[in-house]
PDB file of N, CA and C in Angstrom:
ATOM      1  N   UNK A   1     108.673 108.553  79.572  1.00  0.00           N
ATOM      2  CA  UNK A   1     108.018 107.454  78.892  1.00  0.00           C
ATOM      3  C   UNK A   1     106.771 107.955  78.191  1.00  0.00           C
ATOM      4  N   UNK A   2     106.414 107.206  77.561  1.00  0.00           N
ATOM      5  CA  UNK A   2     105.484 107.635  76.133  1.00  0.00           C
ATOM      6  C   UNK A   2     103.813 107.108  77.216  1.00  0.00           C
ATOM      7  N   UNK A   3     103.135 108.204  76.539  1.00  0.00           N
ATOM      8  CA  UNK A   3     101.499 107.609  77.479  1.00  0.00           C
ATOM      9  C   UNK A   3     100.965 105.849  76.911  1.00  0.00           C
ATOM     10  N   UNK A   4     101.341 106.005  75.776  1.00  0.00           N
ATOM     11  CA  UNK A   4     101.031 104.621  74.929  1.00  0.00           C
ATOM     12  C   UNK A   4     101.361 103.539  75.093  1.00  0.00           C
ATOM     13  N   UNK A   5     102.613 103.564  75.730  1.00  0.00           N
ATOM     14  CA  UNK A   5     103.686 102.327  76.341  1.00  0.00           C
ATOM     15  C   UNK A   5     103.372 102.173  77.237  1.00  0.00           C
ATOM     16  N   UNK A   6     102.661 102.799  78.242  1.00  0.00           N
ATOM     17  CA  UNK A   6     102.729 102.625  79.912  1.00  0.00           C
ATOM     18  C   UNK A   6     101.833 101.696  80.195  1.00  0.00           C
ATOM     19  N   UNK A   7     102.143 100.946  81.069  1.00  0.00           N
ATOM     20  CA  UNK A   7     101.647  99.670  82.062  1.00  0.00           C
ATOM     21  C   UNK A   7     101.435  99.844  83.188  1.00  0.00           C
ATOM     22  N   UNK A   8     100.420  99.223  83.910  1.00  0.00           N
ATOM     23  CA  UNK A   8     100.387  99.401  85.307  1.00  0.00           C
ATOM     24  C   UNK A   8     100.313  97.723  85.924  1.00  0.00           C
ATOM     25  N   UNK A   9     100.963  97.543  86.779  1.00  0.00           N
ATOM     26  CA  UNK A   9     100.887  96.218  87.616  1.00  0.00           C
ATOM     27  C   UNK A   9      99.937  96.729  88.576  1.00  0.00           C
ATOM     28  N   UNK A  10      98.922  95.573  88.585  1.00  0.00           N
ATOM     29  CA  UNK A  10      97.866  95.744  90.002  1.00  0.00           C
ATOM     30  C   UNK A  10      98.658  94.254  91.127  1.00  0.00           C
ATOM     31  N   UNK A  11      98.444  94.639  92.376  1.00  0.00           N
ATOM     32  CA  UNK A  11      98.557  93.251  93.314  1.00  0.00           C
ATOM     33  C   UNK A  11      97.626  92.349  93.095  1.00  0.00           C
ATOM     34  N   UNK A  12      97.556  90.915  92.950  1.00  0.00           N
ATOM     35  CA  UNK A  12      96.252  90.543  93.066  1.00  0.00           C
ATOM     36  C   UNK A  12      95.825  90.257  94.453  1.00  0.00           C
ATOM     37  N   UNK A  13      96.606  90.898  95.513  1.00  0.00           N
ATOM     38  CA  UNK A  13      95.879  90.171  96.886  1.00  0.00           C
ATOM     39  C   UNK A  13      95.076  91.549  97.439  1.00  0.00           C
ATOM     40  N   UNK A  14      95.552  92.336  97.338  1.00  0.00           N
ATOM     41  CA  UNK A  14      95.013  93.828  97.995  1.00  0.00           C
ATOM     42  C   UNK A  14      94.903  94.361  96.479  1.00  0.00           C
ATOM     43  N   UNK A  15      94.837  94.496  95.201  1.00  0.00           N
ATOM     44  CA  UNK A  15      93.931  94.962  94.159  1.00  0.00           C
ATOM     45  C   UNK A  15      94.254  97.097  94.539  1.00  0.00           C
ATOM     46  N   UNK A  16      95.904  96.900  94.699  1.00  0.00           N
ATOM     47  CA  UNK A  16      96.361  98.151  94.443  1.00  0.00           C
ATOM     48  C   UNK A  16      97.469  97.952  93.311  1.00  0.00           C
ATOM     49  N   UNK A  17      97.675  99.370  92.837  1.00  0.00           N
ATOM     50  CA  UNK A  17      98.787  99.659  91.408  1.00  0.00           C
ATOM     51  C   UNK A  17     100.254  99.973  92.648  1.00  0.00           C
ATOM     52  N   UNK A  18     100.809  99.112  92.119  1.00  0.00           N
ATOM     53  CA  UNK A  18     102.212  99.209  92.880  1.00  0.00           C
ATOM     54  C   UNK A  18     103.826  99.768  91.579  1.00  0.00           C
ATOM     55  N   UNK A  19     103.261  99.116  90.620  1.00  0.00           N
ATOM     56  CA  UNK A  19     104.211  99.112  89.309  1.00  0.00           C
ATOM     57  C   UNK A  19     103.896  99.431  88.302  1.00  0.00           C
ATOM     58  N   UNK A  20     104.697 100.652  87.970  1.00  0.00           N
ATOM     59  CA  UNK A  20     104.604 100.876  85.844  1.00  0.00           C
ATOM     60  C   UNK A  20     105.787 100.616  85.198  1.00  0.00           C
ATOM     61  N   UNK A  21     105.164 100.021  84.252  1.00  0.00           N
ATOM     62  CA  UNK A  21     106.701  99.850  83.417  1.00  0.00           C
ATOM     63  C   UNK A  21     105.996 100.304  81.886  1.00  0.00           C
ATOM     64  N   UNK A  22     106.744  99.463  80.822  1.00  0.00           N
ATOM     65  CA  UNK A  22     106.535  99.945  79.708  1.00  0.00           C
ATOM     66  C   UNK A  22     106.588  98.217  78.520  1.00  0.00           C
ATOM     67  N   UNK A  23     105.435  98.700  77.651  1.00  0.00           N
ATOM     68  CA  UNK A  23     105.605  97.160  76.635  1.00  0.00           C
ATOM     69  C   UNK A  23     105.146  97.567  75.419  1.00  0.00           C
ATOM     70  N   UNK A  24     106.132  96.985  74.301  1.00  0.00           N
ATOM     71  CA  UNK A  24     105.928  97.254  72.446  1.00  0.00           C
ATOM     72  C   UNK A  24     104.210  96.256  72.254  1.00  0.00           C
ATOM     73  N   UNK A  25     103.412  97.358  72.421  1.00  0.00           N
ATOM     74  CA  UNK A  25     102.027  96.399  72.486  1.00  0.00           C
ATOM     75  C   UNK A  25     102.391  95.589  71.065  1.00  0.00           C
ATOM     76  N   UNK A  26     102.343  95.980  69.907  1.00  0.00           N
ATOM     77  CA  UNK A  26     102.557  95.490  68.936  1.00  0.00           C
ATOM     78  C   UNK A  26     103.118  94.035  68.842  1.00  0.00           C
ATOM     79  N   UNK A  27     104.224  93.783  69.846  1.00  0.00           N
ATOM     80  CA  UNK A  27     104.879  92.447  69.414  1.00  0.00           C
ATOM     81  C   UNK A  27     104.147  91.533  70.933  1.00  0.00           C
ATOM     82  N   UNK A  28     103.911  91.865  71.640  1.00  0.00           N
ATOM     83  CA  UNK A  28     103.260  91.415  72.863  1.00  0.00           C
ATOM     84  C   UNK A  28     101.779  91.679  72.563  1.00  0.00           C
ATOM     85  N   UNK A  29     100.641  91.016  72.774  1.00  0.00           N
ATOM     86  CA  UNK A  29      99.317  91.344  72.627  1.00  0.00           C
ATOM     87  C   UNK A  29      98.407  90.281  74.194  1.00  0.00           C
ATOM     88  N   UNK A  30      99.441  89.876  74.776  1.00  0.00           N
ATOM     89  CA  UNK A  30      98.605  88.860  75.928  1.00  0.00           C
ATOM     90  C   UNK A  30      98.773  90.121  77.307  1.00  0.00           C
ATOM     91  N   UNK A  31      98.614  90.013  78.366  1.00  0.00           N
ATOM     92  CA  UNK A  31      98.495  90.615  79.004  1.00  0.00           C
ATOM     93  C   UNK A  31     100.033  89.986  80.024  1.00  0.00           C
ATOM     94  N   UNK A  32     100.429  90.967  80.656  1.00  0.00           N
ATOM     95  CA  UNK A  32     102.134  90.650  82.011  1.00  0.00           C
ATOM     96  C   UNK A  32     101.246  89.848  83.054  1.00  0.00           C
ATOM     97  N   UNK A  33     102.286  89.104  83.523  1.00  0.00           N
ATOM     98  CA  UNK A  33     101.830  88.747  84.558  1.00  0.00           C
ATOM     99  C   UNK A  33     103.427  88.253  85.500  1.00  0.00           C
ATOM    100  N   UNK A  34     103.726  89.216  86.135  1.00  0.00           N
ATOM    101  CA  UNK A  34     105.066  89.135  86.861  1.00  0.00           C
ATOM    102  C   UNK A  34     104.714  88.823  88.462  1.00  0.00           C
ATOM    103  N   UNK A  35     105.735  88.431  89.541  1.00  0.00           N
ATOM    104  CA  UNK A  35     105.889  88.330  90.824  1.00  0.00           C
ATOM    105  C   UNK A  35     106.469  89.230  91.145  1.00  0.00           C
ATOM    106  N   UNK A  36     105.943  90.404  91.576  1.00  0.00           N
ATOM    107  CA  UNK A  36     106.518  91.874  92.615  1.00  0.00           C
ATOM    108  C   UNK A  36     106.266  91.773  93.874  1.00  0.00           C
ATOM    109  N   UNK A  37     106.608  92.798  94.450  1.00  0.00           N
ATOM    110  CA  UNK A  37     107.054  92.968  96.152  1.00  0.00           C
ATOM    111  C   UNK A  37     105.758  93.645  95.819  1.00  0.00           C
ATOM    112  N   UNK A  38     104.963  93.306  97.035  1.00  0.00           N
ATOM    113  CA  UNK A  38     103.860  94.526  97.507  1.00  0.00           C
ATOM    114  C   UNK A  38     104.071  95.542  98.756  1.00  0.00           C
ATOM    115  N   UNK A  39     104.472  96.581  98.905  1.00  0.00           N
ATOM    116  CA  UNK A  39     104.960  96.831 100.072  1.00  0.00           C
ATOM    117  C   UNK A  39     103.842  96.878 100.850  1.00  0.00           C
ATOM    118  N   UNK A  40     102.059  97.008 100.573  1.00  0.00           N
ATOM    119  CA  UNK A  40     101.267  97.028 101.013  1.00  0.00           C
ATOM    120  C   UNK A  40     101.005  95.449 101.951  1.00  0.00           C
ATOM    121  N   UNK A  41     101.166  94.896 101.120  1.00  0.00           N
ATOM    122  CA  UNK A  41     100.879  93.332 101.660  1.00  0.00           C
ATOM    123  C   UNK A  41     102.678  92.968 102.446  1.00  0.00           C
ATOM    124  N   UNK A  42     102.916  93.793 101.959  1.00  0.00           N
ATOM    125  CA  UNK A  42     104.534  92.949 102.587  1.00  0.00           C
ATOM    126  C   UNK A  42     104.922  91.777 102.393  1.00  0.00           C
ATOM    127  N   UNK A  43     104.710  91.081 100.775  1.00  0.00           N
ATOM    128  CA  UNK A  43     105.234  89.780 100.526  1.00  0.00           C
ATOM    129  C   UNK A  43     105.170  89.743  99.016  1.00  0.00           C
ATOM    130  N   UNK A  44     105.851  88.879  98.822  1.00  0.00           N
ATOM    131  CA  UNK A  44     106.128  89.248  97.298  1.00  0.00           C
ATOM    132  C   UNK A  44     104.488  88.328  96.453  1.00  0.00           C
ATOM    133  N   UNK A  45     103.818  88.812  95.735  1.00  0.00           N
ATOM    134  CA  UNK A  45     102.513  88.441  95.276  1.00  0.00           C
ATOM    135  C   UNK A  45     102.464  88.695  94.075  1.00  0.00           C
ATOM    136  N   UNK A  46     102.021  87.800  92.870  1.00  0.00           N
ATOM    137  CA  UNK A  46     101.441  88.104  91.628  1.00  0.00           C
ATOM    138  C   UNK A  46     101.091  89.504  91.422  1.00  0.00           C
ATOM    139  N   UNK A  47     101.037  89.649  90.775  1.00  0.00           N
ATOM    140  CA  UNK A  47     101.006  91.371  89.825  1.00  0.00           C
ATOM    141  C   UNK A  47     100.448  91.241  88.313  1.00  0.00           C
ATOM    142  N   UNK A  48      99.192  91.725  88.271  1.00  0.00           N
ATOM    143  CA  UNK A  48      98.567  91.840  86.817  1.00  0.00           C
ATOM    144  C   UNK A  48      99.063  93.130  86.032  1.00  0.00           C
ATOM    145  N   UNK A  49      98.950  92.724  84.540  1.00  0.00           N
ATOM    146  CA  UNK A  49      98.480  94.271  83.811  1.00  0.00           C
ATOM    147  C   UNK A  49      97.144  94.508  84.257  1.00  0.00           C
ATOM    148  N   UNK A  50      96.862  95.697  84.176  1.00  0.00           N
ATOM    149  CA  UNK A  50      95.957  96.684  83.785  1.00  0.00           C
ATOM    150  C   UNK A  50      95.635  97.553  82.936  1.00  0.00           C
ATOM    151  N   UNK A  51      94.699  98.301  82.419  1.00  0.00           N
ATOM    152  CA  UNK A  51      94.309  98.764  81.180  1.00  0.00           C
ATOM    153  C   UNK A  51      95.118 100.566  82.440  1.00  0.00           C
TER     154      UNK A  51
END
């Protein structure tokens, strides 16, 4: 994957990077906001972008 594309999901309950994925900044300009598994927290919790 390209350095430019890359994303990071933070947890918002424990405020660790659990997930990278990838987004066409160009046609998207708001920030992700998905429901992932935290294996830290052990429950599935909101997940931000991050810079």
């Amino acid at each position: 994957m390209s350095q430019d594309n890359m994303i990071k999901f933070e947890c918002t309950e424990c405020k660790r990077i659990n997930y990278f994925s990838r987004k066409n900044k160009k046609l998207i300009k708001e920030r992700l906001e998905l429901k992932k598994y935290c294996k830290f927290c052990k429950k599935h919790t909101l997940h931000k972008e991050t810079k």
